[in-house]
N, C-alpha and C. Protein backbone atom coordinates (compact mmCIF):
# COMPACT_ATOMS: atom_id res chain seq x y z
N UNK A 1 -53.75 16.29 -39.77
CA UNK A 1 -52.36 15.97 -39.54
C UNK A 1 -51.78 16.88 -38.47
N UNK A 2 -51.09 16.23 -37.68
CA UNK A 2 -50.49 16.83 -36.65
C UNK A 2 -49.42 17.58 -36.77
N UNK A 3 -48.36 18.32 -36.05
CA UNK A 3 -47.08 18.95 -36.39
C UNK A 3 -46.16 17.16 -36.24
N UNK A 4 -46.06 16.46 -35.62
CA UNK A 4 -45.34 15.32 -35.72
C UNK A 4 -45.76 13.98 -36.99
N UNK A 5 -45.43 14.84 -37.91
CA UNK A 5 -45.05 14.45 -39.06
C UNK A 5 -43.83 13.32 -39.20
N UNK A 6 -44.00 12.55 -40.23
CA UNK A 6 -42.48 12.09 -40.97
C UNK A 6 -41.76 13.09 -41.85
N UNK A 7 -42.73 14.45 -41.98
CA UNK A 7 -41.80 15.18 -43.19
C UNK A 7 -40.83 16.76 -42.17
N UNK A 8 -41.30 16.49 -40.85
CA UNK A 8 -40.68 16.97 -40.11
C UNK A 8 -39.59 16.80 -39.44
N UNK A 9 -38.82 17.58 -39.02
CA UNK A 9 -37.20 17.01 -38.71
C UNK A 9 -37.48 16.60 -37.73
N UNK A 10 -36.21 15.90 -37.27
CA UNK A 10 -36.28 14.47 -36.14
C UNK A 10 -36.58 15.54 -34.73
N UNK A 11 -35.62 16.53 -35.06
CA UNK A 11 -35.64 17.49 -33.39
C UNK A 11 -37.47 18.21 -33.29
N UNK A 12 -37.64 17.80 -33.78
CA UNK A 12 -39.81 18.27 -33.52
C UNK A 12 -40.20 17.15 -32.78
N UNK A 13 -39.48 16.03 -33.48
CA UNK A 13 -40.48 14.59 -32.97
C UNK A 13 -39.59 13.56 -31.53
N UNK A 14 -38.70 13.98 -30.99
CA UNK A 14 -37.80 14.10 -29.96
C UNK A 14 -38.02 14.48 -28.59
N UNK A 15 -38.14 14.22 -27.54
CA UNK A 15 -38.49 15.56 -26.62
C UNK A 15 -37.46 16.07 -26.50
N UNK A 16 -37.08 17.85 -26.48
CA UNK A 16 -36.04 18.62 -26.29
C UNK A 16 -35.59 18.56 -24.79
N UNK A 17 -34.03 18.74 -24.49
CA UNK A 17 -33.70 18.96 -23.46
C UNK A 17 -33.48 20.45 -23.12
N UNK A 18 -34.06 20.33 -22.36
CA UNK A 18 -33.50 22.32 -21.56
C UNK A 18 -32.91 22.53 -20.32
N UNK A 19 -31.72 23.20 -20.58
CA UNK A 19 -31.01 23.62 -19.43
C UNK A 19 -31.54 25.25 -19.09
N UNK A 20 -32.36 25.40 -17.66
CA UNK A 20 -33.37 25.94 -17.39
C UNK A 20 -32.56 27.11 -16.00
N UNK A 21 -31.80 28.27 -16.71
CA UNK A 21 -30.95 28.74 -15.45
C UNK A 21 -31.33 29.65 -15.06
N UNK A 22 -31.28 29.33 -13.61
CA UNK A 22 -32.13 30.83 -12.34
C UNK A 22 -31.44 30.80 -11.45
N UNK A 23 -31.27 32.28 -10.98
CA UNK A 23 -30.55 32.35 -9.81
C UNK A 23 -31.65 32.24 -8.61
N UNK A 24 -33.03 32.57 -8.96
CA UNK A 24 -33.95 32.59 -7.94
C UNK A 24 -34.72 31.34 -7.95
N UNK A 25 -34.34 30.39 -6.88
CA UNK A 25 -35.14 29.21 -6.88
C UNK A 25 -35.10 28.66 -5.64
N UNK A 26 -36.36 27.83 -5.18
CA UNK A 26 -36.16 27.26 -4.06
C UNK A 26 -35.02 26.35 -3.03
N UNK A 27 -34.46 26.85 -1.77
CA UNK A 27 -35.42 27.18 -1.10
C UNK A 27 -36.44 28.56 -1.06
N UNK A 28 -35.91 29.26 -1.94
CA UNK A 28 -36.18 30.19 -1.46
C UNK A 28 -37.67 30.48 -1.71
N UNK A 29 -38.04 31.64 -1.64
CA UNK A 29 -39.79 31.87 -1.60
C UNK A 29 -39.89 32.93 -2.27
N UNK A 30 -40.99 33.94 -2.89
CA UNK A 30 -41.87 35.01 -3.43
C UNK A 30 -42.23 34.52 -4.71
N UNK A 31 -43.16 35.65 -5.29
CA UNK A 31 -43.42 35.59 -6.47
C UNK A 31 -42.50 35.13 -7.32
N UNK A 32 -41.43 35.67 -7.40
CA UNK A 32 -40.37 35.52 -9.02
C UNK A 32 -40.08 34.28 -8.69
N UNK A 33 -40.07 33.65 -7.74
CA UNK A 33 -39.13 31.99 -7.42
C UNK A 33 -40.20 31.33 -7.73
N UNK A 34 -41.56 31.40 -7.40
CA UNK A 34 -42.70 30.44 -7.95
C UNK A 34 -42.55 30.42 -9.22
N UNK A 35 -42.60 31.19 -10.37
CA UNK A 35 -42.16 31.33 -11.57
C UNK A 35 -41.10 30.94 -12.01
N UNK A 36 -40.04 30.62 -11.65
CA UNK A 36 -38.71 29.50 -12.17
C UNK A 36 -39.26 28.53 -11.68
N UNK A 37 -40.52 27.86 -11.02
CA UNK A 37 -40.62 26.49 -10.37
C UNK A 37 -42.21 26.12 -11.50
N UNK A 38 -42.63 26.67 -11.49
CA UNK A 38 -44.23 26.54 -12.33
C UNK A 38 -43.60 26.35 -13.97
N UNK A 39 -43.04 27.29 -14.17
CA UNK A 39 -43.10 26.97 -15.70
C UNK A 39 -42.30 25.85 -16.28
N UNK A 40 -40.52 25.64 -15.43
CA UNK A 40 -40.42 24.33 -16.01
C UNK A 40 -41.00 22.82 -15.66
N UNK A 41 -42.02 23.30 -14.28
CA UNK A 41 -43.32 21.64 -13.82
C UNK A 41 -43.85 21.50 -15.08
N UNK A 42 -44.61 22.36 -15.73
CA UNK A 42 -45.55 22.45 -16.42
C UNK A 42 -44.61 21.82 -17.74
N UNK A 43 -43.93 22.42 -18.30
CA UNK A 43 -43.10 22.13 -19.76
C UNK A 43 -42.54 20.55 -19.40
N UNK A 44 -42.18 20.19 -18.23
CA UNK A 44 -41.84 18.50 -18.07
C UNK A 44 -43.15 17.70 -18.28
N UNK A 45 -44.77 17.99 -18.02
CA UNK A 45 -45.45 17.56 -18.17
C UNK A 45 -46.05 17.53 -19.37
N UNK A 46 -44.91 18.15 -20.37
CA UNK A 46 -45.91 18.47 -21.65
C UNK A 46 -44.83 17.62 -22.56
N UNK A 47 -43.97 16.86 -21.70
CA UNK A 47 -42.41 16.11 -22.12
C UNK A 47 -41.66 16.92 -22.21
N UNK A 48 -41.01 17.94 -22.23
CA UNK A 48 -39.49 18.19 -22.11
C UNK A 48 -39.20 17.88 -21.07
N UNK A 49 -37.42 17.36 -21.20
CA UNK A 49 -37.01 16.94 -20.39
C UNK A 49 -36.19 18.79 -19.86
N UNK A 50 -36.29 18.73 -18.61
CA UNK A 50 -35.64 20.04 -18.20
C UNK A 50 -34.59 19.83 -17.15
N UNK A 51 -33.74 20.52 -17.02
CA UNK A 51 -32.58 20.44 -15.75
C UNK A 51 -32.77 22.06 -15.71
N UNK A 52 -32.50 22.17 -14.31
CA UNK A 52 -32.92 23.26 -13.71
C UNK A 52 -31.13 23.74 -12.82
N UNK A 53 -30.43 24.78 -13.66
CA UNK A 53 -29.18 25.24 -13.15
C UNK A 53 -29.57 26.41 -11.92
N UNK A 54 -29.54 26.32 -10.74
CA UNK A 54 -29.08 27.27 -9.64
C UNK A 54 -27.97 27.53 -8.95
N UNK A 55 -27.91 28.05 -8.18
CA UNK A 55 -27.04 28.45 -7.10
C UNK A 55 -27.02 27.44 -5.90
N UNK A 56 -26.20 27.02 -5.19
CA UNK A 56 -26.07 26.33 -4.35
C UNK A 56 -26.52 26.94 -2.92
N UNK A 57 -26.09 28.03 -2.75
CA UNK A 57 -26.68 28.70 -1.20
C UNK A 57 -26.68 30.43 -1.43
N UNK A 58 -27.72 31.12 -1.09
CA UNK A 58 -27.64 32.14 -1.37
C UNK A 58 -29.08 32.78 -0.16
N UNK A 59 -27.84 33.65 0.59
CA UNK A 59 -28.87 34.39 1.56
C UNK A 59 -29.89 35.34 0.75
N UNK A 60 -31.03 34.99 1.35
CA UNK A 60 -32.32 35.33 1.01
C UNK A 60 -33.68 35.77 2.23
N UNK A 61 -34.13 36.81 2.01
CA UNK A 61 -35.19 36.72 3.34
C UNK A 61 -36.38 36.30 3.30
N UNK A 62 -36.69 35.04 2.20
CA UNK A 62 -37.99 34.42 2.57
C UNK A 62 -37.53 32.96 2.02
N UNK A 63 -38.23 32.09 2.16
CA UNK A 63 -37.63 30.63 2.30
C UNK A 63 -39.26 30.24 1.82
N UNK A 64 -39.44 28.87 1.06
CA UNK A 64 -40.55 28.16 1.31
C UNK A 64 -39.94 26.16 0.67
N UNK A 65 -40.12 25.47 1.32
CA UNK A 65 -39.69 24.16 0.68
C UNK A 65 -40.62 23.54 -0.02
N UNK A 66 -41.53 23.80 0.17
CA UNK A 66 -42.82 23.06 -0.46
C UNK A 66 -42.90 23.89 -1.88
N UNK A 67 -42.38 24.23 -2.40
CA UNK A 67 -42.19 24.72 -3.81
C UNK A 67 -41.76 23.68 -4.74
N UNK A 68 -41.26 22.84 -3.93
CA UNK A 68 -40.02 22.13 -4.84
C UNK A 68 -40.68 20.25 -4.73
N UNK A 69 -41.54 20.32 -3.54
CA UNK A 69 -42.15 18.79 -3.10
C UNK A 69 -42.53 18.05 -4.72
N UNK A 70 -42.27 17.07 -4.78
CA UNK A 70 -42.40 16.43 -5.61
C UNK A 70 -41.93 17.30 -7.07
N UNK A 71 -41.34 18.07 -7.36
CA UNK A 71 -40.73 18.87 -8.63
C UNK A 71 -40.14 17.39 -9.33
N UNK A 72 -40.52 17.32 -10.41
CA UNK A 72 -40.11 16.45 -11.67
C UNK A 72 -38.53 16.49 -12.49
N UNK A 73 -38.34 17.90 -12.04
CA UNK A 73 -37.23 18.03 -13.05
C UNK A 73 -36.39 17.76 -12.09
N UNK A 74 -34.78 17.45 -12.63
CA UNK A 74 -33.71 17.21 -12.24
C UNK A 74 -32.71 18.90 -11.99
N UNK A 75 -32.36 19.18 -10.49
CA UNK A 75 -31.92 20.51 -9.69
C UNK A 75 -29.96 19.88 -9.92
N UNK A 76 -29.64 20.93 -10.56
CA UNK A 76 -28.02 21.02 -10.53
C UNK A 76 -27.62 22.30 -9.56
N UNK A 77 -27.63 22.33 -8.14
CA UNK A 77 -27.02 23.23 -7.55
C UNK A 77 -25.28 23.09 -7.62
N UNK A 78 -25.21 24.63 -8.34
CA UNK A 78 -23.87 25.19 -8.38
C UNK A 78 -23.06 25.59 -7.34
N UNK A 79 -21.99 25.12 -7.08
CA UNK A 79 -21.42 25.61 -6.11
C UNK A 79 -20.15 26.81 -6.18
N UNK A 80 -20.18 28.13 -5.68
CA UNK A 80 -19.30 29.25 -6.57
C UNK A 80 -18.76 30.13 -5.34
N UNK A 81 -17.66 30.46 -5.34
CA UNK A 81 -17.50 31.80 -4.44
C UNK A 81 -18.22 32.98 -4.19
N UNK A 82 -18.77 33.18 -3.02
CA UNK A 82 -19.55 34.65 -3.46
C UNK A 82 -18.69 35.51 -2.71
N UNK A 83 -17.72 36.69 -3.11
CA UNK A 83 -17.17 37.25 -2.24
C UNK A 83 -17.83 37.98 -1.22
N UNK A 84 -19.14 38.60 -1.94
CA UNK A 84 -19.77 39.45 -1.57
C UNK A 84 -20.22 38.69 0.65
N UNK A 85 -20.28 37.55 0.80
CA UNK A 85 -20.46 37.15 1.82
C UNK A 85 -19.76 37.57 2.98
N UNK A 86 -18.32 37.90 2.36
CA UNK A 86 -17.36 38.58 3.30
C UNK A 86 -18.23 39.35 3.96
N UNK A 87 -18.70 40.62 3.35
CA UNK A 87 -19.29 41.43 4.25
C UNK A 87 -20.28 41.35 5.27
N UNK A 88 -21.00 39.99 4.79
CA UNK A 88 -22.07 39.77 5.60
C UNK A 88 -21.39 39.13 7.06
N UNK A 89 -20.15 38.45 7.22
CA UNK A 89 -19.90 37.73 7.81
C UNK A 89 -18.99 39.08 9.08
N UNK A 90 -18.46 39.88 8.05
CA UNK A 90 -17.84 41.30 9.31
C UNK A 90 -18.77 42.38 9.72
N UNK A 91 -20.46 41.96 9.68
CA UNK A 91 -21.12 43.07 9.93
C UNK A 91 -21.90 44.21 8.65
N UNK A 92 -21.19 43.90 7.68
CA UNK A 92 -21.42 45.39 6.74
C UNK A 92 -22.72 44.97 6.41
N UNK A 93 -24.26 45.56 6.04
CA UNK A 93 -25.39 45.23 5.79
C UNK A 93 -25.54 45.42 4.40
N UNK A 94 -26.56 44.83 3.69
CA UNK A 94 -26.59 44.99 2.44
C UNK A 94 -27.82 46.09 2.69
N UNK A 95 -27.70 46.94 1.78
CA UNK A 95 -27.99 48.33 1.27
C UNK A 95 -27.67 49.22 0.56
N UNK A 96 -28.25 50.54 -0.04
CA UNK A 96 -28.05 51.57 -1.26
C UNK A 96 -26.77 52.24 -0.30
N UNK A 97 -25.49 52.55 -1.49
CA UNK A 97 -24.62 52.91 -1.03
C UNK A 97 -23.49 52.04 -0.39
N UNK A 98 -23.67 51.01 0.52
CA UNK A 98 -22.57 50.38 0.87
C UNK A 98 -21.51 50.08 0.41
N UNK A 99 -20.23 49.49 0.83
CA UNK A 99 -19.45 48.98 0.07
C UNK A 99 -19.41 47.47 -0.74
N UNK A 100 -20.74 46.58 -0.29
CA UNK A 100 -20.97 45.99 -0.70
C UNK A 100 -21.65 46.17 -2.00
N UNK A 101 -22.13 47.47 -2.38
CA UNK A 101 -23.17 47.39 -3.35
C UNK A 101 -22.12 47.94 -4.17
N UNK A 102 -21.28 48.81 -3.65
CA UNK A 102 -20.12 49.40 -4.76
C UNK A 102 -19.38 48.44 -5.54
N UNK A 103 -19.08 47.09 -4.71
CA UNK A 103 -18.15 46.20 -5.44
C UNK A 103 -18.87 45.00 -6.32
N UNK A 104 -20.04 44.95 -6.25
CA UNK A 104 -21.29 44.40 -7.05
C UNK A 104 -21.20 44.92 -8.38
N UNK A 105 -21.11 46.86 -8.29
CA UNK A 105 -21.85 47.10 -9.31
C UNK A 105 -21.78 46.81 -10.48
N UNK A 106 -22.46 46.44 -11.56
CA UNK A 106 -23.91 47.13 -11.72
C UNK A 106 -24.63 45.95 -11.55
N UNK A 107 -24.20 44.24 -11.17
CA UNK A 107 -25.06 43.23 -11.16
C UNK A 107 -24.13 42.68 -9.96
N UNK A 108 -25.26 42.42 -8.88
CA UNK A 108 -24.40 41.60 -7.33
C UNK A 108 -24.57 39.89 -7.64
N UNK A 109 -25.20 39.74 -9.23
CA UNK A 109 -25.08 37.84 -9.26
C UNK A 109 -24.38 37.37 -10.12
N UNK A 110 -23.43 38.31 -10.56
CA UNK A 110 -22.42 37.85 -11.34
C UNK A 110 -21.41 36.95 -11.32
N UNK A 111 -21.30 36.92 -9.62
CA UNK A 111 -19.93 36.03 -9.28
C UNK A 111 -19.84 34.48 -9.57
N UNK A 112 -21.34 34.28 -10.31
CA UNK A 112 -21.56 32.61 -10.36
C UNK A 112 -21.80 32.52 -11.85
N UNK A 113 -21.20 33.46 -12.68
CA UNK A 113 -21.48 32.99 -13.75
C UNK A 113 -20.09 31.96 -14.49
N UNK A 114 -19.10 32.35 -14.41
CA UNK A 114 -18.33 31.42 -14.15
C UNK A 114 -18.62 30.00 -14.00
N UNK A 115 -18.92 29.72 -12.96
CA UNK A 115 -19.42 28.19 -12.61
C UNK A 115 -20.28 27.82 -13.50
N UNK A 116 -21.34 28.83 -13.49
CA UNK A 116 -22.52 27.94 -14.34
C UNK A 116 -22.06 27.78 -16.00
N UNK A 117 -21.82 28.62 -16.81
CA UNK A 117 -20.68 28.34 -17.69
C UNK A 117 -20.44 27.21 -18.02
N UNK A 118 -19.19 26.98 -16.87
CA UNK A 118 -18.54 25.36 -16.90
C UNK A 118 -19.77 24.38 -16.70
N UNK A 119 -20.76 24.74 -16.06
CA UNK A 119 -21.36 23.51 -15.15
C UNK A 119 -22.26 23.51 -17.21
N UNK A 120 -22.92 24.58 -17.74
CA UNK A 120 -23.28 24.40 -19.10
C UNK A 120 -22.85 24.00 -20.20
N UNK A 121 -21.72 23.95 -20.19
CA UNK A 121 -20.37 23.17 -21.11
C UNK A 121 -20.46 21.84 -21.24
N UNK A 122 -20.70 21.64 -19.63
CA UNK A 122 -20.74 19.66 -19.71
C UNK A 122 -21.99 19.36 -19.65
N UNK A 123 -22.90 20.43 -20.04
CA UNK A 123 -24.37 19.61 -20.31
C UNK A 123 -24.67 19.35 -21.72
N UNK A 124 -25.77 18.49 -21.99
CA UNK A 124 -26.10 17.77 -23.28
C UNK A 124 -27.26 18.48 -23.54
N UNK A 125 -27.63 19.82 -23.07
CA UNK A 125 -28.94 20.30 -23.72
C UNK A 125 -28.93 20.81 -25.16
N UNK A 126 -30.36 20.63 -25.60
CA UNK A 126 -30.85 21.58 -26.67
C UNK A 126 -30.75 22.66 -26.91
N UNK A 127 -31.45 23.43 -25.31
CA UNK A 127 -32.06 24.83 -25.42
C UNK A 127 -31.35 25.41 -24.19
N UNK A 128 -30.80 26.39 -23.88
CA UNK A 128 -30.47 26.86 -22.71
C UNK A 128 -31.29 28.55 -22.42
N UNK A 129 -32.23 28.59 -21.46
CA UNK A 129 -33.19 29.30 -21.31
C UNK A 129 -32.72 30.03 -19.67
């Protein structure tokens, strides 16, 4: 006998929905972004249904698109104020010490939690991961 039983509750025998949130995801590129892209491919192929919450644009210094080619799951890019851009836009560089890092502190990806929040409110998931 399998775990999908009749004496098992309905949410076993269901596929779960997961709202799947990363700030690091393609376009962008490295190690940690392959890893928000591999594990929910893999969990859609095993049936969960997944939605994948990001960020809408976020400067980054490596890029790859082919991360995402044929990706299964359904991408909700968030769209949020980042103040922190100001600086990029008058010159100030991101680095230890700046005034950019001062007005971050102690987390510089905070400014989108807000959005995602709301954008999680009006979703119908199960699991939020």
């Amino acid at each position: 006998m399998g775990i999908f039983t009749s004496n098992h509750p309905h949410w076993m025998t269901s596929p779960k929905k997961i709202c799947w949130v990363t700030y690091y995801f393609p376009p962008m590129g490295m190690a940690a972004v392959q890893r928000m892209v591999k594990i929910p491919f893999y969990l859609s192929k095993f049936g969960w249904d997944i939605k994948i919450f990001t960020p809408e644009r976020i400067g980054y210094n490596a890029y790859d698109n082919s991360l995402i080619e044929d990706f299964p799951c359904d991408v909700k890019r968030i769209m949020y104020f980042e103040p922190l851009n100001i600086f990029s836009k008058v010159g100030i560089k991101q680095g230890t010490g700046t005034r950019k890092d001062f007005i971050s502190f102690p987390d510089n990806k905070i400014f989108w939690l807000h959005s995602l929040k709301r954008a999680l409110n009006s979703s119908d998931c199960d699991i939020i991961i």
